[in-house]
C-alpha atoms as a PDB file:
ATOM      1  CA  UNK A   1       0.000   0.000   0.000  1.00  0.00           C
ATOM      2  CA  UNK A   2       1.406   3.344  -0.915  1.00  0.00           C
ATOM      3  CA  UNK A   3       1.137   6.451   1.078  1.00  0.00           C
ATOM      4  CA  UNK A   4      -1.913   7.405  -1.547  1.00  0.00           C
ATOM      5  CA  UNK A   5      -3.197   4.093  -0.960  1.00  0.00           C
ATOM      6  CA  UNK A   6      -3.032   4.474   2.782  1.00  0.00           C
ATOM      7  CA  UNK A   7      -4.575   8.013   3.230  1.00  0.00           C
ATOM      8  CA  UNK A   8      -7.495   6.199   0.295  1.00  0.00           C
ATOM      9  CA  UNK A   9      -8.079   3.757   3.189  1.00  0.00           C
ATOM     10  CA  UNK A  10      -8.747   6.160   6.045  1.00  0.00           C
ATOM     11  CA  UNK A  11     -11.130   8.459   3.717  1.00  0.00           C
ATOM     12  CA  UNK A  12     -13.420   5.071   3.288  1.00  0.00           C
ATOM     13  CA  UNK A  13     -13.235   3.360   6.602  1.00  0.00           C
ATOM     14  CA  UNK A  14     -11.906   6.000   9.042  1.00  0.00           C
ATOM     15  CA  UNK A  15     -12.990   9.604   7.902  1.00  0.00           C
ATOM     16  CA  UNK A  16     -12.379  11.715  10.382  1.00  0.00           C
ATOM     17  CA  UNK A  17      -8.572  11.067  10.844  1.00  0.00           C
ATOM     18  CA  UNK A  18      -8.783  11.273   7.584  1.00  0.00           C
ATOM     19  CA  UNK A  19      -9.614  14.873   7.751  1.00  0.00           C
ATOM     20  CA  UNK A  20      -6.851  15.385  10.567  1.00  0.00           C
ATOM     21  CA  UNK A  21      -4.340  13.809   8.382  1.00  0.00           C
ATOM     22  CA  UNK A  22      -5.462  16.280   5.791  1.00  0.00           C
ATOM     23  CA  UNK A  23      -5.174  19.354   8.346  1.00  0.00           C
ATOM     24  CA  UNK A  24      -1.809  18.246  10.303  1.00  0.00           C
ATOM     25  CA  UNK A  25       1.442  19.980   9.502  1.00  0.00           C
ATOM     26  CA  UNK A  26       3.034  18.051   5.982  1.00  0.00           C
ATOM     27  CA  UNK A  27       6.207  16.947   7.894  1.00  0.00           C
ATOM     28  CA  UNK A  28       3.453  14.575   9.703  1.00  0.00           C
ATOM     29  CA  UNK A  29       1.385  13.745   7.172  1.00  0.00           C
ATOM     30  CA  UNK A  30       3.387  10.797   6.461  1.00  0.00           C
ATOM     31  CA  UNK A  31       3.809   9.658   9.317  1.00  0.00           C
ATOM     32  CA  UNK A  32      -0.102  10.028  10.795  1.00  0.00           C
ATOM     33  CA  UNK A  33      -1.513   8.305   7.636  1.00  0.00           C
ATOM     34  CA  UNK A  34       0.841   4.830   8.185  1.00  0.00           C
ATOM     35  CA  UNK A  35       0.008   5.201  11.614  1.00  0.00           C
ATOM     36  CA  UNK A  36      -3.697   5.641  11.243  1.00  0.00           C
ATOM     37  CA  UNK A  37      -3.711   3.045   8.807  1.00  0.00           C
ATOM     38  CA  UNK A  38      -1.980   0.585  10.667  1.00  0.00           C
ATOM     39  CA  UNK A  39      -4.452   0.449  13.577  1.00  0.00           C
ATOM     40  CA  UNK A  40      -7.493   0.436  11.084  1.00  0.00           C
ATOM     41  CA  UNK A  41      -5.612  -3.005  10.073  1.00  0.00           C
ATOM     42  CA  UNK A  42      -4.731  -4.313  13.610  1.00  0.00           C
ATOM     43  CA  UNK A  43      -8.520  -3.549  14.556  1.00  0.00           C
ATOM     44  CA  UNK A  44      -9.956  -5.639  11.489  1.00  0.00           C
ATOM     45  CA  UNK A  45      -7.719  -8.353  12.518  1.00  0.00           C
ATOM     46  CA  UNK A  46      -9.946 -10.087  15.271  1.00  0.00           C
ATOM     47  CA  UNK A  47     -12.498 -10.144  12.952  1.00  0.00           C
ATOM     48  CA  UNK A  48     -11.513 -11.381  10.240  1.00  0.00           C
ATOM     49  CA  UNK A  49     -11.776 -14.624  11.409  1.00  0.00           C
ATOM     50  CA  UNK A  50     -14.994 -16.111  13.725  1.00  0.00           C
ATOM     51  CA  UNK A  51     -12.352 -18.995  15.477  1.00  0.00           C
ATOM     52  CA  UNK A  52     -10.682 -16.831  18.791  1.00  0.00           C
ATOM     53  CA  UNK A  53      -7.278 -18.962  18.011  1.00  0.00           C
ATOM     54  CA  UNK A  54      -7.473 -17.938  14.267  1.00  0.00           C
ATOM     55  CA  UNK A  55      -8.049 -13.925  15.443  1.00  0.00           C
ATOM     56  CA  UNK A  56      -5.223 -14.665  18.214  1.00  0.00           C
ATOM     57  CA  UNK A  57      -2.948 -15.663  14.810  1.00  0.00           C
ATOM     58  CA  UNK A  58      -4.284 -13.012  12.837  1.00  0.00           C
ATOM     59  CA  UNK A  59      -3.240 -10.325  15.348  1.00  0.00           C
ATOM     60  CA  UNK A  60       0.241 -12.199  16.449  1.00  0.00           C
ATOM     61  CA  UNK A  61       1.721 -11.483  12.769  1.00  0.00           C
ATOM     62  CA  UNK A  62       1.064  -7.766  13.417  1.00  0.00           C
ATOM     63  CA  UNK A  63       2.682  -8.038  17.049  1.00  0.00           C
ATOM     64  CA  UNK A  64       5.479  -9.688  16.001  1.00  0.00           C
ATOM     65  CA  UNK A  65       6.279  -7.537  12.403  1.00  0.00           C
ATOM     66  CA  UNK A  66       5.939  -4.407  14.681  1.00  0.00           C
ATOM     67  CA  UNK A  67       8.385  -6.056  17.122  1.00  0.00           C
ATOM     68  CA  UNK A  68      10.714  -6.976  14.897  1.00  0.00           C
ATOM     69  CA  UNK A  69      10.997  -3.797  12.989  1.00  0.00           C
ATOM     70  CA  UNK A  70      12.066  -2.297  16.602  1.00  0.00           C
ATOM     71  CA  UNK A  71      14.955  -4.324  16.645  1.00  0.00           C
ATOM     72  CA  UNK A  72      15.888  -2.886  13.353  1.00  0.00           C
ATOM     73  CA  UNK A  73      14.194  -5.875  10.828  1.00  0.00           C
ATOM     74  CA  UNK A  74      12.957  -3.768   7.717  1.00  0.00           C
ATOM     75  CA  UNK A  75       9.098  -5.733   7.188  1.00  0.00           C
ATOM     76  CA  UNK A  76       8.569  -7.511   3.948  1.00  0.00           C
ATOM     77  CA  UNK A  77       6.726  -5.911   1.184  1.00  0.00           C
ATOM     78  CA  UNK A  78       3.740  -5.195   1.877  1.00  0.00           C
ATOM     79  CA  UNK A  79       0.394  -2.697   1.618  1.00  0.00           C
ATOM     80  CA  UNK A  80       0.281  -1.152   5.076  1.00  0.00           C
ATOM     81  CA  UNK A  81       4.163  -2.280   7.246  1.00  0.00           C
ATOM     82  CA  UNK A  82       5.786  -0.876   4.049  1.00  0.00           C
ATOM     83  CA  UNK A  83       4.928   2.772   4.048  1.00  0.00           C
ATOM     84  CA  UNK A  84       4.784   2.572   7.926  1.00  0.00           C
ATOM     85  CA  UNK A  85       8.484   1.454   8.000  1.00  0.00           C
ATOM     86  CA  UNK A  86       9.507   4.615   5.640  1.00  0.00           C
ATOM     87  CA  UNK A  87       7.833   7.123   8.023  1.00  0.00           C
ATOM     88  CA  UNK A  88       8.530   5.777  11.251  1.00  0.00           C
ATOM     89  CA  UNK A  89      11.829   3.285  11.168  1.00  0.00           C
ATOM     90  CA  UNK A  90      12.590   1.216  13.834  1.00  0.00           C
ATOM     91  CA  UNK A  91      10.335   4.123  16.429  1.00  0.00           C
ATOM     92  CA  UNK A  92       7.551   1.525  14.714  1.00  0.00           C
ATOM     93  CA  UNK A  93       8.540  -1.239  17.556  1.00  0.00           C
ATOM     94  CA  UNK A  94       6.979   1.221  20.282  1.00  0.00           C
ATOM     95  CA  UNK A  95       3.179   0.676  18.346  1.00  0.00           C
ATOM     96  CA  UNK A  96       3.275  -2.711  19.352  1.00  0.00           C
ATOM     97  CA  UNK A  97       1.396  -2.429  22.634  1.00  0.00           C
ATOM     98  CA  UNK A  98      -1.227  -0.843  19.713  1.00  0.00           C
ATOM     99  CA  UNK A  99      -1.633  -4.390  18.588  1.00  0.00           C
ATOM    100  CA  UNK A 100      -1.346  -6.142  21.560  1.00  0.00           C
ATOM    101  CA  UNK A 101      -4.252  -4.333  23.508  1.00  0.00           C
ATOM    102  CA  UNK A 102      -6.672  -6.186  20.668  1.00  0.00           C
ATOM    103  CA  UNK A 103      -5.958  -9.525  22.248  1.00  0.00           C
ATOM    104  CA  UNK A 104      -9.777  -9.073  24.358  1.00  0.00           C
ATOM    105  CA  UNK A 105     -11.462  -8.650  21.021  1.00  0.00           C
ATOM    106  CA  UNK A 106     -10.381 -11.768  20.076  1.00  0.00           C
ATOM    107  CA  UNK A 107     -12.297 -13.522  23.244  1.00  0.00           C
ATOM    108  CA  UNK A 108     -15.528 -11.405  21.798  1.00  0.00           C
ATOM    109  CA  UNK A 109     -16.471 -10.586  25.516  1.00  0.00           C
ATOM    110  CA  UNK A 110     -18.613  -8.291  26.770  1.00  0.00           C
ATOM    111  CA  UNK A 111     -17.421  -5.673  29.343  1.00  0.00           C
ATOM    112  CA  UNK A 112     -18.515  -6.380  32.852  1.00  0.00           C
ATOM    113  CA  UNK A 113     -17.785  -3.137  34.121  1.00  0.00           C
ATOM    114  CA  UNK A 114     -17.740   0.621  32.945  1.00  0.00           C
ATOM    115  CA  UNK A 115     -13.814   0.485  34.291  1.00  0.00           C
ATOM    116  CA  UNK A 116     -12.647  -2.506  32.016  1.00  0.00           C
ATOM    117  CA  UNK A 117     -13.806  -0.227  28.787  1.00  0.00           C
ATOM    118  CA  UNK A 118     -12.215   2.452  29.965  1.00  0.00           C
ATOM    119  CA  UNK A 119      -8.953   0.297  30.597  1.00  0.00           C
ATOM    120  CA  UNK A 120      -9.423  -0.834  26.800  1.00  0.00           C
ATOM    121  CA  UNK A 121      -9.798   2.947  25.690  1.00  0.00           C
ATOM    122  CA  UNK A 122      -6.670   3.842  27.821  1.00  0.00           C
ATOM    123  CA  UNK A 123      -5.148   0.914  25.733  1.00  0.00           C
ATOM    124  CA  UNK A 124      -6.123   1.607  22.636  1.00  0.00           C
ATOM    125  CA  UNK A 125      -7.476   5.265  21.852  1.00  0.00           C
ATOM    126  CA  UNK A 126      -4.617   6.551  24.309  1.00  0.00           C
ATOM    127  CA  UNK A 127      -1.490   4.299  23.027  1.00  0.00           C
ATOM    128  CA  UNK A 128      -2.908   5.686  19.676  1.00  0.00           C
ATOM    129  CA  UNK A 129      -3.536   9.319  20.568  1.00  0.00           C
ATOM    130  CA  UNK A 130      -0.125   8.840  22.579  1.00  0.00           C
ATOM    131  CA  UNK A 131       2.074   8.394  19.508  1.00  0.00           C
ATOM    132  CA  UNK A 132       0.068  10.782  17.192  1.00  0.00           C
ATOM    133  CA  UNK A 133       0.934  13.579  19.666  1.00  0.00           C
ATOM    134  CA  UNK A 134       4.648  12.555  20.367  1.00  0.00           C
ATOM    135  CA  UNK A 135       5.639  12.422  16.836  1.00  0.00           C
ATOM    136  CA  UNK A 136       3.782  15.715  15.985  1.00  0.00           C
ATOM    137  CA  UNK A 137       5.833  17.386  19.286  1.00  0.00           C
ATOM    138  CA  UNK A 138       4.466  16.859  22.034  1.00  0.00           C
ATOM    139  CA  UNK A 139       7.160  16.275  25.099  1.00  0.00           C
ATOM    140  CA  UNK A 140       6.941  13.281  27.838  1.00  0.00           C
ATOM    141  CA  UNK A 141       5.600  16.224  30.336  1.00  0.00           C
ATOM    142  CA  UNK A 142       2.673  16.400  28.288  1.00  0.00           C
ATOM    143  CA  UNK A 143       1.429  13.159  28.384  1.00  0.00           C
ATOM    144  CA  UNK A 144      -0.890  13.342  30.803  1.00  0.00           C
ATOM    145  CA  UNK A 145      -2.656  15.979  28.898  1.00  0.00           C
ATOM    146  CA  UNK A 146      -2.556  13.699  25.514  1.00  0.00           C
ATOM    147  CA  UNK A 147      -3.906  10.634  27.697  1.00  0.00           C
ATOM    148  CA  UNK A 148      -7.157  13.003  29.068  1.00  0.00           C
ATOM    149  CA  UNK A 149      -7.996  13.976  25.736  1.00  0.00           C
ATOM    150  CA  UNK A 150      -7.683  10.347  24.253  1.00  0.00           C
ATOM    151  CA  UNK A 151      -9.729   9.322  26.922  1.00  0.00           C
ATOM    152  CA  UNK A 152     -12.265  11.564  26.680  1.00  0.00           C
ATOM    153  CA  UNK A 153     -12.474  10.850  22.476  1.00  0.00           C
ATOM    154  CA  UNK A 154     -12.065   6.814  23.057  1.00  0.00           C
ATOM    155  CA  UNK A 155     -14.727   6.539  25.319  1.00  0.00           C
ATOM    156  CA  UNK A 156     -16.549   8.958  23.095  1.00  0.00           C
ATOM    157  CA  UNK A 157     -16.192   7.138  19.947  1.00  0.00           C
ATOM    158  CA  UNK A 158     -16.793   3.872  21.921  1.00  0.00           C
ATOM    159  CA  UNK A 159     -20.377   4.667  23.519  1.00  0.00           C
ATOM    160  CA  UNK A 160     -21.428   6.215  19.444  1.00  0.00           C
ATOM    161  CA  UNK A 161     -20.337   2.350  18.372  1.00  0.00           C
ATOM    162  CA  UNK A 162     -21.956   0.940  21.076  1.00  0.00           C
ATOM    163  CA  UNK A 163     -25.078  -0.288  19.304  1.00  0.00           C
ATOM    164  CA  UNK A 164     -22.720  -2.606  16.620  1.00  0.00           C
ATOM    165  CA  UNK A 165     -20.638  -3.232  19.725  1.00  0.00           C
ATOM    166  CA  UNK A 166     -23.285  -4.847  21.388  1.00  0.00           C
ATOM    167  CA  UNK A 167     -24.761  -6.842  18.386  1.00  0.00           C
ATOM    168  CA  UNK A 168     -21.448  -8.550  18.168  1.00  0.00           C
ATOM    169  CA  UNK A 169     -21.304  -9.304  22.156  1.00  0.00           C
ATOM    170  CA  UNK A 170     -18.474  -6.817  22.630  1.00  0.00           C
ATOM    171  CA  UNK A 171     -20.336  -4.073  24.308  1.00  0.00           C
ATOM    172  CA  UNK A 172     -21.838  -4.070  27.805  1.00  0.00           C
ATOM    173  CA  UNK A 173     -22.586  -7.873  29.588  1.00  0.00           C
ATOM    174  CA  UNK A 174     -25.448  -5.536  31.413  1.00  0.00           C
ATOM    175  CA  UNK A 175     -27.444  -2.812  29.169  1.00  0.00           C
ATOM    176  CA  UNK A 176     -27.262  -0.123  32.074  1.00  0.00           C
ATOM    177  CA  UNK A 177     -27.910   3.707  31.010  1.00  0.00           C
ATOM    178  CA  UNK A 178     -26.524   4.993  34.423  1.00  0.00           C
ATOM    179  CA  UNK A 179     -22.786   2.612  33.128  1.00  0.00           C
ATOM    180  CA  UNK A 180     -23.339   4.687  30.040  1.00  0.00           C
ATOM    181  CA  UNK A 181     -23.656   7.595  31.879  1.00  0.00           C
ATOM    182  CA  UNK A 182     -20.852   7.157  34.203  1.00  0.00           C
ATOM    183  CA  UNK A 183     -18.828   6.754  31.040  1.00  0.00           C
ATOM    184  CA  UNK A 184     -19.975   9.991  29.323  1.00  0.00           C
ATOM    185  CA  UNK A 185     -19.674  11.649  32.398  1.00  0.00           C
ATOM    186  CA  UNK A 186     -15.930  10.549  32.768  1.00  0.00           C
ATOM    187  CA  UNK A 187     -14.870  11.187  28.633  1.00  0.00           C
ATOM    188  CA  UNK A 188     -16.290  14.738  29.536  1.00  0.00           C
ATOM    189  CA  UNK A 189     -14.124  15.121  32.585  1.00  0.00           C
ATOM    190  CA  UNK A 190     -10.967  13.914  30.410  1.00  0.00           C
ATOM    191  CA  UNK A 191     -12.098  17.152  27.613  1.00  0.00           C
ATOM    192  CA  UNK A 192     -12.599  19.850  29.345  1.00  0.00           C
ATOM    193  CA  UNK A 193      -8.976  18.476  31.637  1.00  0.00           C
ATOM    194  CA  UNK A 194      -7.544  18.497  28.162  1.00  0.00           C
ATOM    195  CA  UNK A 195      -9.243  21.575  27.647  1.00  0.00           C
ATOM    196  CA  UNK A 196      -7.626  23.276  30.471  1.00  0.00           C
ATOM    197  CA  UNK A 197      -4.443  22.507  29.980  1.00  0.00           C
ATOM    198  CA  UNK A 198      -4.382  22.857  26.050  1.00  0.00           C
ATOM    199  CA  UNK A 199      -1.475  25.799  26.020  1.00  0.00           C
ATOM    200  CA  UNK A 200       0.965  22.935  26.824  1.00  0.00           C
ATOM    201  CA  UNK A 201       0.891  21.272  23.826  1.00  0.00           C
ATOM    202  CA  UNK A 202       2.375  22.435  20.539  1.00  0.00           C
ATOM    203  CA  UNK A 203       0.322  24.006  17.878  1.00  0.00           C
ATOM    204  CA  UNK A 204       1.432  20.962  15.737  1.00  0.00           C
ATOM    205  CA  UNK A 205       0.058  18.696  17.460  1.00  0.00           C
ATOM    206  CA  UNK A 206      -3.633  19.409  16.767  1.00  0.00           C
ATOM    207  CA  UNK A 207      -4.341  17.307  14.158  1.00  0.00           C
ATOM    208  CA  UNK A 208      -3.006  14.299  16.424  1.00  0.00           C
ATOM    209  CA  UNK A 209      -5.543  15.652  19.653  1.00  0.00           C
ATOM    210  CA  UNK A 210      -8.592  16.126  17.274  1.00  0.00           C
ATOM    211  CA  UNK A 211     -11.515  14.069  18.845  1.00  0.00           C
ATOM    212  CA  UNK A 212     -13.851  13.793  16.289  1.00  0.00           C
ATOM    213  CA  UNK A 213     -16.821  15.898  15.290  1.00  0.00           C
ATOM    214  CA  UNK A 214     -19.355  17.001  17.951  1.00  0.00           C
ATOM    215  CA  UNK A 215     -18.434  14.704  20.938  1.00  0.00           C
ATOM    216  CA  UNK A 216     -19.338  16.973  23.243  1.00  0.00           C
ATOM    217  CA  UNK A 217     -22.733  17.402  22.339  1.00  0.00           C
ATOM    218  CA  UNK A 218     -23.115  13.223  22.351  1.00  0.00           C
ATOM    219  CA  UNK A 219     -22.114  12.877  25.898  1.00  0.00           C
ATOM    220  CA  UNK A 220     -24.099  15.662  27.142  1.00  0.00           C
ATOM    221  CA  UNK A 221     -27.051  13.847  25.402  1.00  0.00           C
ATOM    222  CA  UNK A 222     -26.095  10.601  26.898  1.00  0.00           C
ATOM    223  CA  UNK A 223     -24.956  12.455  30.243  1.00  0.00           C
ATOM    224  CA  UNK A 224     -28.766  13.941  30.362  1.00  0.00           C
ATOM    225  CA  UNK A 225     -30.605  10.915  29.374  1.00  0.00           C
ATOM    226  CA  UNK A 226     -31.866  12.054  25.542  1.00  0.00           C
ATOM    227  CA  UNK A 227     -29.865   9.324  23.791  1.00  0.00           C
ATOM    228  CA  UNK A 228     -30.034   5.776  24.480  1.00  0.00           C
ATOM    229  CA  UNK A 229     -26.362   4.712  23.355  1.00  0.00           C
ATOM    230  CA  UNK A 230     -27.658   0.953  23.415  1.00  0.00           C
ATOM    231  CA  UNK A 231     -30.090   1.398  20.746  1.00  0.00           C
ATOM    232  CA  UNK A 232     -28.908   4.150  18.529  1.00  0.00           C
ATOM    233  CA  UNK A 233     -26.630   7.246  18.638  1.00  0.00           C
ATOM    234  CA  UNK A 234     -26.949  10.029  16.562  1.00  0.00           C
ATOM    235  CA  UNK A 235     -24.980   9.709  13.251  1.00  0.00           C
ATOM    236  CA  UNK A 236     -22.365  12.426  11.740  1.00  0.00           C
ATOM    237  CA  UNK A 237     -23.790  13.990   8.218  1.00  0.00           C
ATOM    238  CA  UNK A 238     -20.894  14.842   5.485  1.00  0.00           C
ATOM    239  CA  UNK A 239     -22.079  18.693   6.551  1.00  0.00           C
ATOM    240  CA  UNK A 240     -20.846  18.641  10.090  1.00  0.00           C
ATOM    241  CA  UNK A 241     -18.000  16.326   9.583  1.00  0.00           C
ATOM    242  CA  UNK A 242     -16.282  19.041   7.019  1.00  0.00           C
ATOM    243  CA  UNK A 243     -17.658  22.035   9.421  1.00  0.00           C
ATOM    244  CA  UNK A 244     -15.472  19.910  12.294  1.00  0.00           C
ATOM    245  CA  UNK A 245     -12.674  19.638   9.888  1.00  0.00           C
ATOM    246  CA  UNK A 246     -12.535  22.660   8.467  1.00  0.00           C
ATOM    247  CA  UNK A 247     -12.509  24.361  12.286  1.00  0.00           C
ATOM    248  CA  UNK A 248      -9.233  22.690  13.174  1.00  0.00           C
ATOM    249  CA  UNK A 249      -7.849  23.389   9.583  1.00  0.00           C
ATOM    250  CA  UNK A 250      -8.422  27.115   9.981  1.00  0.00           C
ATOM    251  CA  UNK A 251      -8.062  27.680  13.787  1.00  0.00           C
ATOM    252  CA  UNK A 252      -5.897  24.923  14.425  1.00  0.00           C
ATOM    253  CA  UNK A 253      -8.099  24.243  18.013  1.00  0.00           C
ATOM    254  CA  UNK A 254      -8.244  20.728  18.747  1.00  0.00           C
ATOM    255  CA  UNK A 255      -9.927  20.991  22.464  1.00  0.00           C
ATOM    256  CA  UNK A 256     -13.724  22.477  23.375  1.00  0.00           C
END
């Protein structure tokens, strides 16, 4: 997969990093669109196979491609490892906790608690969000900051999936609005301590922070009761995805 190829992938299946790939700095470009295109791979890979062991083998080849291209092992040809190597040389070994956090989809088990999905956000959304950040400038003293906002977004983007989530037995083992809630409650917390703290973090890293088009409003709903995130969640038009984008193109302001 070429670079083109890569960025082609995210504008089908992932569009609003899409959109920050298209806003961030072009130094990063490069490197955000391997990245972003890597984890759309390592989160098919569970699925693409209904046997757990089969998903667990699936998921192993990324681990250990990603591990051996920190020790220095240039990947074989191919679509997605190829580009990624170019942009990110052997810095790629450090997105192998990326992979290895997708081990529990595997299992296809249901939450039990509103902590373990925000353990699995942390793990995913903020190990992604985490590198983003770090290779568009931010410093070690700003990860904190980084891991509120991909908090906040994760669990976000998480409760709006919720509905598919739970067809395929990954959501919630019990369909409780005030776990919901408590989960809204606590990706708003992570925003607004984002939010707060926003003059830390380099200009160039916004298109790395950006959470998505209006997550704030989708929590508050869930927050106040007016969206049931087991059944349905309201759905992003074209119209306010490119009003989203277009705000952090021309402002560059990532937080809310």
């Amino acid at each position: 997969m070429t670079l083109d190829a890569c960025t082609e992938a995210l504008r089908q299946h992932d569009p609003d990093r899409f959109g920050a790939v298209l806003a961030a700095e072009a130094q990063d470009r490069h490197a955000l669109a391997t990245l972003y295109a890597l984890n759309l791979e390592i989160a098919r890979a569970p699925f693409q196979s209904n046997e757990p062991m089969l998903a667990e083998i699936r998921l192993q080849w990324w681990i250990d491609r990603l591990a051996e291209m920190g020790r220095g092992t240039p990947p074989p040809l191919h679509d997605v490892l190829t580009p990624l190597w170019e942009a990110w040389g052997t810095d790629a070994g450090d997105l192998t906790p990326l992979a290895e956090a997708r081990h529990r989809d595997c299992e296809r088990l249901p939450f039990a608690t509103p902590a373990e999905v925000t353990a699995y956000v942390d793990a995913t959304a903020g190990t992604l969000m985490w590198a983003a950040a770090r290779r568009c400038g931010a410093t070690e003293g700003t990860r904190d900051i980084v891991a509120h906002q991909a908090r906040g977004a994760g669990l976000a983007a998480w409760l709006r999936a919720l509905p598919q989530l739970q067809a395929l037995g990954l959501g919630l083992a019990r369909a409780d609005r005030k776990d919901t809630a408590a989960l809204a409650r606590q990706a708003g917390d992570g925003l607004r301590m984002a939010a707060r703290l926003h003059g830390k973090l380099p200009k160039r890293a916004a298109a790395a922070l950006y959470p998505g088009p209006r997550v704030p409003r989708l929590l508050s709903e869930i927050v106040a009761g007016r969206v049931d995130p087991f059944t349905a969640t309201p759905q992003i038009v074209p119209f306010q995805r490119r009003a989203s984008l277009a705000r952090l193109a021309l402002t560059g302001r990532w937080w809310r």
